[in-house]
PDB file of N, CA and C in Angstrom:
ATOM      1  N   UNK A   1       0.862  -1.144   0.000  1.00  0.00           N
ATOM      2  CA  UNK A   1       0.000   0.000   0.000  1.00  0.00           C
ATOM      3  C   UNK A   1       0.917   1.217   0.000  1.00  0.00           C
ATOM      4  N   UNK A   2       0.892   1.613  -1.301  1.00  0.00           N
ATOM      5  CA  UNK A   2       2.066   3.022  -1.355  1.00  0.00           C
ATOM      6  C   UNK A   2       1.079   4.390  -1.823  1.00  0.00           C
ATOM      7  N   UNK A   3       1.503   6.039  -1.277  1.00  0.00           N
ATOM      8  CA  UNK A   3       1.441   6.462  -1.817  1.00  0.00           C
ATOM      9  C   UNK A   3      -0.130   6.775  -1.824  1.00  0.00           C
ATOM     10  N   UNK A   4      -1.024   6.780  -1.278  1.00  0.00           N
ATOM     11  CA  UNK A   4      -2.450   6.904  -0.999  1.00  0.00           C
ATOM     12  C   UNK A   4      -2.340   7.995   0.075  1.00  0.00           C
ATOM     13  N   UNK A   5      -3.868   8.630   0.001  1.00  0.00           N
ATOM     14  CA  UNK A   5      -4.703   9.666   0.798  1.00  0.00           C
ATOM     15  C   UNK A   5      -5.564   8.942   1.261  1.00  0.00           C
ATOM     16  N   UNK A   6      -5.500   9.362   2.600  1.00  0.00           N
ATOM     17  CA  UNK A   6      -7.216   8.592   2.987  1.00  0.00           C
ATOM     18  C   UNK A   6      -7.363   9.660   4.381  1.00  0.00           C
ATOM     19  N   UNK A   7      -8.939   9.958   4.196  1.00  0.00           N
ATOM     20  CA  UNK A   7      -9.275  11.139   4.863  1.00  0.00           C
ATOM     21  C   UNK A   7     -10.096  11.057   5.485  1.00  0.00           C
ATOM     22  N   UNK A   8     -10.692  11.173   6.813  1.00  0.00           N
ATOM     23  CA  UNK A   8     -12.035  11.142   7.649  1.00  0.00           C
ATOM     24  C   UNK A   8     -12.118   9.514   7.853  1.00  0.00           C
ATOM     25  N   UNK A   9     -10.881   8.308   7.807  1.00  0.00           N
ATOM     26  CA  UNK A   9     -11.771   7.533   7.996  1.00  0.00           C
ATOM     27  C   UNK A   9     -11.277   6.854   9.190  1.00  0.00           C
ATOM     28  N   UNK A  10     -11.317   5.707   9.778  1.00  0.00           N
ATOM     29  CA  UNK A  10     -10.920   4.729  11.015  1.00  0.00           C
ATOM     30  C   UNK A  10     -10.015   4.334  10.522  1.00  0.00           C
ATOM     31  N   UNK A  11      -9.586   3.829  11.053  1.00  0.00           N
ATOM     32  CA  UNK A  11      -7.766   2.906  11.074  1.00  0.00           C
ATOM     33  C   UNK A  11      -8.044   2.015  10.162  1.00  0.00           C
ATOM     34  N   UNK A  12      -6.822   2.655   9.414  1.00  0.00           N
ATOM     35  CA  UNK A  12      -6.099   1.351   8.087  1.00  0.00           C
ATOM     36  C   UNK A  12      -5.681   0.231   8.812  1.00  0.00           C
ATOM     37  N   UNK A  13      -5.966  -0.837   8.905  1.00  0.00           N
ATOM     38  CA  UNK A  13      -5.325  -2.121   9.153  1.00  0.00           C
ATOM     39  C   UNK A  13      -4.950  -2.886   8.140  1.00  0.00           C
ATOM     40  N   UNK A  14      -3.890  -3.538   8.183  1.00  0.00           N
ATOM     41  CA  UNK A  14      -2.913  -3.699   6.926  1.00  0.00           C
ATOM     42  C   UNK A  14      -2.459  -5.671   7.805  1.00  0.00           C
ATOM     43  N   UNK A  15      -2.844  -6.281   7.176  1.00  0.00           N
ATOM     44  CA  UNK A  15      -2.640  -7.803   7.279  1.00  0.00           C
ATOM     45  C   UNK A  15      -1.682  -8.361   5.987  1.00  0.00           C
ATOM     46  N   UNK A  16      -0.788  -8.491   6.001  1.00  0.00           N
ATOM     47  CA  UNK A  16       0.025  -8.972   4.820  1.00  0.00           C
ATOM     48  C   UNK A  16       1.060 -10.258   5.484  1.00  0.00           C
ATOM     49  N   UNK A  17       2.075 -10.939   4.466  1.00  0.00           N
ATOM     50  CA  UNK A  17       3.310 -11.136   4.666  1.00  0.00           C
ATOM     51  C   UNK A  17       3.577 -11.303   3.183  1.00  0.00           C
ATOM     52  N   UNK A  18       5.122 -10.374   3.918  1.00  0.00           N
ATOM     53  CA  UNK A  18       5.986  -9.361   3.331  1.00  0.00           C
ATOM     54  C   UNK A  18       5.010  -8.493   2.016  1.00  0.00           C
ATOM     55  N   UNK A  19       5.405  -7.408   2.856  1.00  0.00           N
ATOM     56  CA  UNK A  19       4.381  -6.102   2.307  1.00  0.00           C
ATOM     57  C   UNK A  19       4.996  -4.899   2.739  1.00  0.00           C
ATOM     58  N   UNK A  20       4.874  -3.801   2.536  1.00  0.00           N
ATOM     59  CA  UNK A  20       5.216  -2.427   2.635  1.00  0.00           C
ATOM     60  C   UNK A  20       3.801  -1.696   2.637  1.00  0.00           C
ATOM     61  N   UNK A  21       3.870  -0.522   3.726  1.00  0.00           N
ATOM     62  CA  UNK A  21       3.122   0.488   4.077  1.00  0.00           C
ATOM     63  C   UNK A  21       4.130   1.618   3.880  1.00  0.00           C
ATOM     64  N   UNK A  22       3.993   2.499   2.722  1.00  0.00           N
ATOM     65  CA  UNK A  22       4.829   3.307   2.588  1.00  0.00           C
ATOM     66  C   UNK A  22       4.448   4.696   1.908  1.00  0.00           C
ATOM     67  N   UNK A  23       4.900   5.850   2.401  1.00  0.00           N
ATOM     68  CA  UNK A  23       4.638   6.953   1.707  1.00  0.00           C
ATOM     69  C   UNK A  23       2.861   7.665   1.365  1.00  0.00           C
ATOM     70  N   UNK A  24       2.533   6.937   2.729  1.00  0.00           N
ATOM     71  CA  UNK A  24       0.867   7.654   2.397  1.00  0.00           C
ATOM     72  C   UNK A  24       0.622   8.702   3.959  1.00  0.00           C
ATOM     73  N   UNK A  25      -0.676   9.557   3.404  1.00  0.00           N
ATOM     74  CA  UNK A  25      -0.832  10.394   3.731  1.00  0.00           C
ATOM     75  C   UNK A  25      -2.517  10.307   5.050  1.00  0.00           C
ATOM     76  N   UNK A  26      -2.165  10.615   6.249  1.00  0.00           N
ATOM     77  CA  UNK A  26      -3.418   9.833   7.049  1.00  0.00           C
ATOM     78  C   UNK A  26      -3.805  11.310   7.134  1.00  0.00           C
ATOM     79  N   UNK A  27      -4.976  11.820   6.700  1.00  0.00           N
ATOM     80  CA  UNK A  27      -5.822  13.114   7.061  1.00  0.00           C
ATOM     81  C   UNK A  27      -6.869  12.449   8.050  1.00  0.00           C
ATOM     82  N   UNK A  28      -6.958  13.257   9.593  1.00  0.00           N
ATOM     83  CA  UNK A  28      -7.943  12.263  10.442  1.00  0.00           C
ATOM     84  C   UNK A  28      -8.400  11.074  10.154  1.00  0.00           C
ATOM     85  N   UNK A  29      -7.551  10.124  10.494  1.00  0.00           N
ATOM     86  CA  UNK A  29      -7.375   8.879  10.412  1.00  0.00           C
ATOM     87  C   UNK A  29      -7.273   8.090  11.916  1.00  0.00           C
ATOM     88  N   UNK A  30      -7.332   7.005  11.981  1.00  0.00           N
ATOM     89  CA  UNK A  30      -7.184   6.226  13.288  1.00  0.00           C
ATOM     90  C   UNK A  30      -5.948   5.892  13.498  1.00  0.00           C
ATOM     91  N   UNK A  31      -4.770   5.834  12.536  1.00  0.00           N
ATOM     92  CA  UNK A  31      -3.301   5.688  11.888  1.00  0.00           C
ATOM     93  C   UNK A  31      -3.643   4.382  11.443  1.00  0.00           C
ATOM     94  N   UNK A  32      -2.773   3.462  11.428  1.00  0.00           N
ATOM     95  CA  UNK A  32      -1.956   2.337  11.174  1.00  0.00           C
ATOM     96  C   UNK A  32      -1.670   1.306  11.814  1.00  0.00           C
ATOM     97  N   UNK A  33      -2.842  -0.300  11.632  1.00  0.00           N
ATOM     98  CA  UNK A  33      -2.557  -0.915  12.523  1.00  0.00           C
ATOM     99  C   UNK A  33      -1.942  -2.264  11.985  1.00  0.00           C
ATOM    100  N   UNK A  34      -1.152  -2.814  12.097  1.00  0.00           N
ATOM    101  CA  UNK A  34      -0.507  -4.364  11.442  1.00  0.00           C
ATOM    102  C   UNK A  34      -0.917  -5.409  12.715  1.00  0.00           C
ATOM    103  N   UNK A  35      -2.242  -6.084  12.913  1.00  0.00           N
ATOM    104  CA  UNK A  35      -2.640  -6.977  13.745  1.00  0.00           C
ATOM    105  C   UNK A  35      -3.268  -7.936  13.441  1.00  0.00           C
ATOM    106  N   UNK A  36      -3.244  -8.686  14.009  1.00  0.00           N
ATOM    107  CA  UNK A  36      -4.479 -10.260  13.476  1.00  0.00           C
ATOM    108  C   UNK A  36      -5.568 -10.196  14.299  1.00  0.00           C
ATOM    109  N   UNK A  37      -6.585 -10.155  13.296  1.00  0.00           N
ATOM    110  CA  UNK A  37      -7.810  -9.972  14.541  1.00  0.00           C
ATOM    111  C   UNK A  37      -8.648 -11.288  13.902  1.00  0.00           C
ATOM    112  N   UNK A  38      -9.188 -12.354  14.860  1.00  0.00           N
ATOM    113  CA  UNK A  38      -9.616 -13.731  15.055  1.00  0.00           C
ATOM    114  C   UNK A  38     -10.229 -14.151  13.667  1.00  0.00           C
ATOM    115  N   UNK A  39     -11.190 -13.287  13.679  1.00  0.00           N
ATOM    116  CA  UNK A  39     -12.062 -13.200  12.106  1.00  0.00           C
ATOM    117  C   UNK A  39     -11.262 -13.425  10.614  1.00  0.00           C
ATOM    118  N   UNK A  40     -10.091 -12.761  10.947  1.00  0.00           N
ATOM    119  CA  UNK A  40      -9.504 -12.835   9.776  1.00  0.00           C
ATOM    120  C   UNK A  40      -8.847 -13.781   9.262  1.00  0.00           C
ATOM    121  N   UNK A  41      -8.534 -15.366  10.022  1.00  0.00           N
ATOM    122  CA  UNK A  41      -8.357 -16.515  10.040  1.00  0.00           C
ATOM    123  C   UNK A  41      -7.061 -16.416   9.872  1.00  0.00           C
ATOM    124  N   UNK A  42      -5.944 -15.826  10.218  1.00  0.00           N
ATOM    125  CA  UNK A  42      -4.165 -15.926   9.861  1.00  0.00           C
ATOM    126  C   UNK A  42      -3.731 -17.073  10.781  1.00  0.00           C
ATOM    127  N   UNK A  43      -4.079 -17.186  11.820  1.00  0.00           N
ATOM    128  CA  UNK A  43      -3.799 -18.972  12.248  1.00  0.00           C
ATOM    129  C   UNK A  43      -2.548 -18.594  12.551  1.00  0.00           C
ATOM    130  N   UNK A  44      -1.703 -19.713  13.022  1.00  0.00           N
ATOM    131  CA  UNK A  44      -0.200 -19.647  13.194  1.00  0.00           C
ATOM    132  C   UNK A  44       0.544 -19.060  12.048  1.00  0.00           C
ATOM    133  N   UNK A  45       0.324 -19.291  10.856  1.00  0.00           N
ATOM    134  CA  UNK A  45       0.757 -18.242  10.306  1.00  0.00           C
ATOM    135  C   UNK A  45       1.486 -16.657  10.798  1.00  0.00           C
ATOM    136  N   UNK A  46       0.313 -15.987  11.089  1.00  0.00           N
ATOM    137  CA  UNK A  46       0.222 -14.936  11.769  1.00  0.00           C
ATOM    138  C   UNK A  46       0.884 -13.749  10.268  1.00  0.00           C
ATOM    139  N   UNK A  47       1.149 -12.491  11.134  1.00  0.00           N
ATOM    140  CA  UNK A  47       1.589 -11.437   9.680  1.00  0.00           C
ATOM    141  C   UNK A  47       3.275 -11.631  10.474  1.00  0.00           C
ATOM    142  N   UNK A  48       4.363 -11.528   8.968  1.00  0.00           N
ATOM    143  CA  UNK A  48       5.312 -10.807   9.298  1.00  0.00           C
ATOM    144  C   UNK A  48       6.171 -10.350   8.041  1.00  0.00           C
ATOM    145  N   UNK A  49       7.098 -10.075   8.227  1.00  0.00           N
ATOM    146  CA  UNK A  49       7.869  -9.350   7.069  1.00  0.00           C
ATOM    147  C   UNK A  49       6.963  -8.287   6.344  1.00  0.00           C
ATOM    148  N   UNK A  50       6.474  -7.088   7.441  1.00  0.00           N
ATOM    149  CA  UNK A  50       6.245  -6.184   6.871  1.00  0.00           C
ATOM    150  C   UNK A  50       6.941  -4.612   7.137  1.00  0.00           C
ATOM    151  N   UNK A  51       7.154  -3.694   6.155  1.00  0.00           N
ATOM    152  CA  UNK A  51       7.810  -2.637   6.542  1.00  0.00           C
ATOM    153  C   UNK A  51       6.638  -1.161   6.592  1.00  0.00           C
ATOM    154  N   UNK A  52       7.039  -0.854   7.322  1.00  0.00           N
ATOM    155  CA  UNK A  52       5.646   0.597   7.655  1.00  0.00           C
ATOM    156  C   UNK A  52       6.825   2.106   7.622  1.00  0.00           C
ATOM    157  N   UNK A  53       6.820   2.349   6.571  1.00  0.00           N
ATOM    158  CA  UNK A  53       7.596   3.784   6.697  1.00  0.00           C
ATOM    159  C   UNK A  53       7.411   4.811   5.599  1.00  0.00           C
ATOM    160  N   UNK A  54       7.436   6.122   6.097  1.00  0.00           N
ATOM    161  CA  UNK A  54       7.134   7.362   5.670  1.00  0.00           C
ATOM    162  C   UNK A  54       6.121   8.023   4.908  1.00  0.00           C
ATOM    163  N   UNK A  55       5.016   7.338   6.513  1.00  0.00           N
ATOM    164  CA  UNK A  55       4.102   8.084   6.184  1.00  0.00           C
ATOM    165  C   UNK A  55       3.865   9.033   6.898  1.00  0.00           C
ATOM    166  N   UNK A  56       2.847   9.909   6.497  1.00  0.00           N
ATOM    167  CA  UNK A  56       2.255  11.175   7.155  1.00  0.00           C
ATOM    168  C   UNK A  56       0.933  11.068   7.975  1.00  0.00           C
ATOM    169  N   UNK A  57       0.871  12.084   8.723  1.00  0.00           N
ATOM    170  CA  UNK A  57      -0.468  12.005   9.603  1.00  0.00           C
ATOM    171  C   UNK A  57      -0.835  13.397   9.742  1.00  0.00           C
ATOM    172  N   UNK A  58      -1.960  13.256   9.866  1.00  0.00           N
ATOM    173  CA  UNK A  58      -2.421  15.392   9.977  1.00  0.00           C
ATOM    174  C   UNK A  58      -3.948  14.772  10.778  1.00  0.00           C
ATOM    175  N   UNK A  59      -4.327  15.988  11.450  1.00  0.00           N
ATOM    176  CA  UNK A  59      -3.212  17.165  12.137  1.00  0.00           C
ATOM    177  C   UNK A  59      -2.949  16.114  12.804  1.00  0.00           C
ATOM    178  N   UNK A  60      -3.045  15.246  13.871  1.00  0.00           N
ATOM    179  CA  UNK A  60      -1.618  14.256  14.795  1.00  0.00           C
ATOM    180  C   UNK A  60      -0.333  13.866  14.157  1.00  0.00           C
ATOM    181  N   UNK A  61       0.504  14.752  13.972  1.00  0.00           N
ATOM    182  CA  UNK A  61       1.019  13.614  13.387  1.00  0.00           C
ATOM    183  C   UNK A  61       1.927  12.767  14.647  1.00  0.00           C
ATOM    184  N   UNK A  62       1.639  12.615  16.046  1.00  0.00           N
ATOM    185  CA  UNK A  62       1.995  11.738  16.922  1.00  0.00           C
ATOM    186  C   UNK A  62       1.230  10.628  17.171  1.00  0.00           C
ATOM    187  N   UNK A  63       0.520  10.420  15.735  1.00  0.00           N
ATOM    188  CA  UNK A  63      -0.443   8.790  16.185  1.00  0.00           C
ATOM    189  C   UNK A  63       0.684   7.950  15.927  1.00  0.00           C
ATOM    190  N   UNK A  64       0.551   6.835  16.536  1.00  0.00           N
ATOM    191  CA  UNK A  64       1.269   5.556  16.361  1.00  0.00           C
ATOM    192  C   UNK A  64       0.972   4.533  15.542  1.00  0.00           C
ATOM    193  N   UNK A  65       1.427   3.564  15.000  1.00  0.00           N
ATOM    194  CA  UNK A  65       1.691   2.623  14.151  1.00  0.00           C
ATOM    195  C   UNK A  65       1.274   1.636  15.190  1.00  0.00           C
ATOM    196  N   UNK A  66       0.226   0.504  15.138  1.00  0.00           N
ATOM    197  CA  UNK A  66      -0.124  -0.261  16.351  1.00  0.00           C
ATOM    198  C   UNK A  66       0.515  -1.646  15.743  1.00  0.00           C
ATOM    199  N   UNK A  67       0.970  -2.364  16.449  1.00  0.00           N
ATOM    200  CA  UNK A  67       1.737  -3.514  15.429  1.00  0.00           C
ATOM    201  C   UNK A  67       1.731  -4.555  17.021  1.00  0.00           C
ATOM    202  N   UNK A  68       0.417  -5.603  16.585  1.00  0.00           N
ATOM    203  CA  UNK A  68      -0.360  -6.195  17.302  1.00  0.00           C
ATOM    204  C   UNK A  68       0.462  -7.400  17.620  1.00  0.00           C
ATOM    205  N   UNK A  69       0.165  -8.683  18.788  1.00  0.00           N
ATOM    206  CA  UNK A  69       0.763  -9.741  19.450  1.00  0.00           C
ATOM    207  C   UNK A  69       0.738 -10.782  18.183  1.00  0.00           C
ATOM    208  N   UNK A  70       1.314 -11.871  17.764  1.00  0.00           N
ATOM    209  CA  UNK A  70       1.599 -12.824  16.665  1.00  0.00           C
ATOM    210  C   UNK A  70       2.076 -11.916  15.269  1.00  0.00           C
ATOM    211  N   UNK A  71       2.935 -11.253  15.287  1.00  0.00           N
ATOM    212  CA  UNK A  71       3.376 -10.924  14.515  1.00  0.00           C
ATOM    213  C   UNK A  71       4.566 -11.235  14.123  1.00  0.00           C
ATOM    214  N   UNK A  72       5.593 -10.724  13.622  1.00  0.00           N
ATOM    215  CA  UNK A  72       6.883 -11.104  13.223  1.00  0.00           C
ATOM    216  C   UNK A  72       7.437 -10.503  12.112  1.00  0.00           C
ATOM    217  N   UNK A  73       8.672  -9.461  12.824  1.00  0.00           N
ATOM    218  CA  UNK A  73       9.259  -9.110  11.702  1.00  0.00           C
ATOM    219  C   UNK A  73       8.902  -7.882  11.019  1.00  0.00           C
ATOM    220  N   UNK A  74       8.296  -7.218  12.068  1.00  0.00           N
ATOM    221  CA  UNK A  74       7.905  -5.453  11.260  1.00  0.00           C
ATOM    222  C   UNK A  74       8.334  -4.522  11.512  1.00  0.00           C
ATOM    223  N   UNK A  75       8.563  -3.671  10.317  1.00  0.00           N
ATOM    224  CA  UNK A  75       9.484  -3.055  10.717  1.00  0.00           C
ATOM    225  C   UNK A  75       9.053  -1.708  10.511  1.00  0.00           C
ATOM    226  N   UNK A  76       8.839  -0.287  11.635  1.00  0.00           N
ATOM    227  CA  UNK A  76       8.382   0.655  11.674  1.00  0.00           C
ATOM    228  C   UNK A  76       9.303   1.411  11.885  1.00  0.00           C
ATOM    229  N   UNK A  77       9.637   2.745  10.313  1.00  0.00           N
ATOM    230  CA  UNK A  77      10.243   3.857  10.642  1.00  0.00           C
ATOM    231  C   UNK A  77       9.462   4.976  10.751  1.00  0.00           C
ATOM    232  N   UNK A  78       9.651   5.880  11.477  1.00  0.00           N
ATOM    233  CA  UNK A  78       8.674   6.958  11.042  1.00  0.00           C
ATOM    234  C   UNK A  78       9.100   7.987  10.209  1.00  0.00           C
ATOM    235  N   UNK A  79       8.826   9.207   9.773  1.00  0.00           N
ATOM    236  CA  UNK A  79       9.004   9.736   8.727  1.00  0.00           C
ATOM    237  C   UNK A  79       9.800  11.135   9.676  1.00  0.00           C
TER     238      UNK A  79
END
């Protein structure tokens, strides 16, 4: 997910392995969450090898990147 606007809405949650969150723009947003939530069936599996960097946030831009329990391997820079 590169390179997108997204404006007025709830938190992007981003379920991948190996994937990039990069270069987008959160206008009142919930930020950025990389988690497994039950429904979504990832199993032992789980998410990992993902990278989360340089994106933007307005006006917070001190929201956080939430990067949930069974994961593995993510990697959050901020901008």
């Amino acid at each position: 997910m590169r390179d997108n606007t997204f404006a007025s809405c709830g938190c992007i949650h981003f379920k991948s392995i190996g994937g990039t969150v990069s270069g987008n723009f959160m206008n009142r947003t919930g930020g950025i969450g990389v988690i497994i939530w039950p429904q979504w069936l990832e199993g032992s599996v789980g998410l990992r090898n993902v990278l989360v960097s340089g994106n933007s946030f307005a006006p917070d831009k001190n929201q956080q990147v939430k990067v949930g329990p069974g994961t593995h391997n993510i990697t959050v820079i901020p901008k």
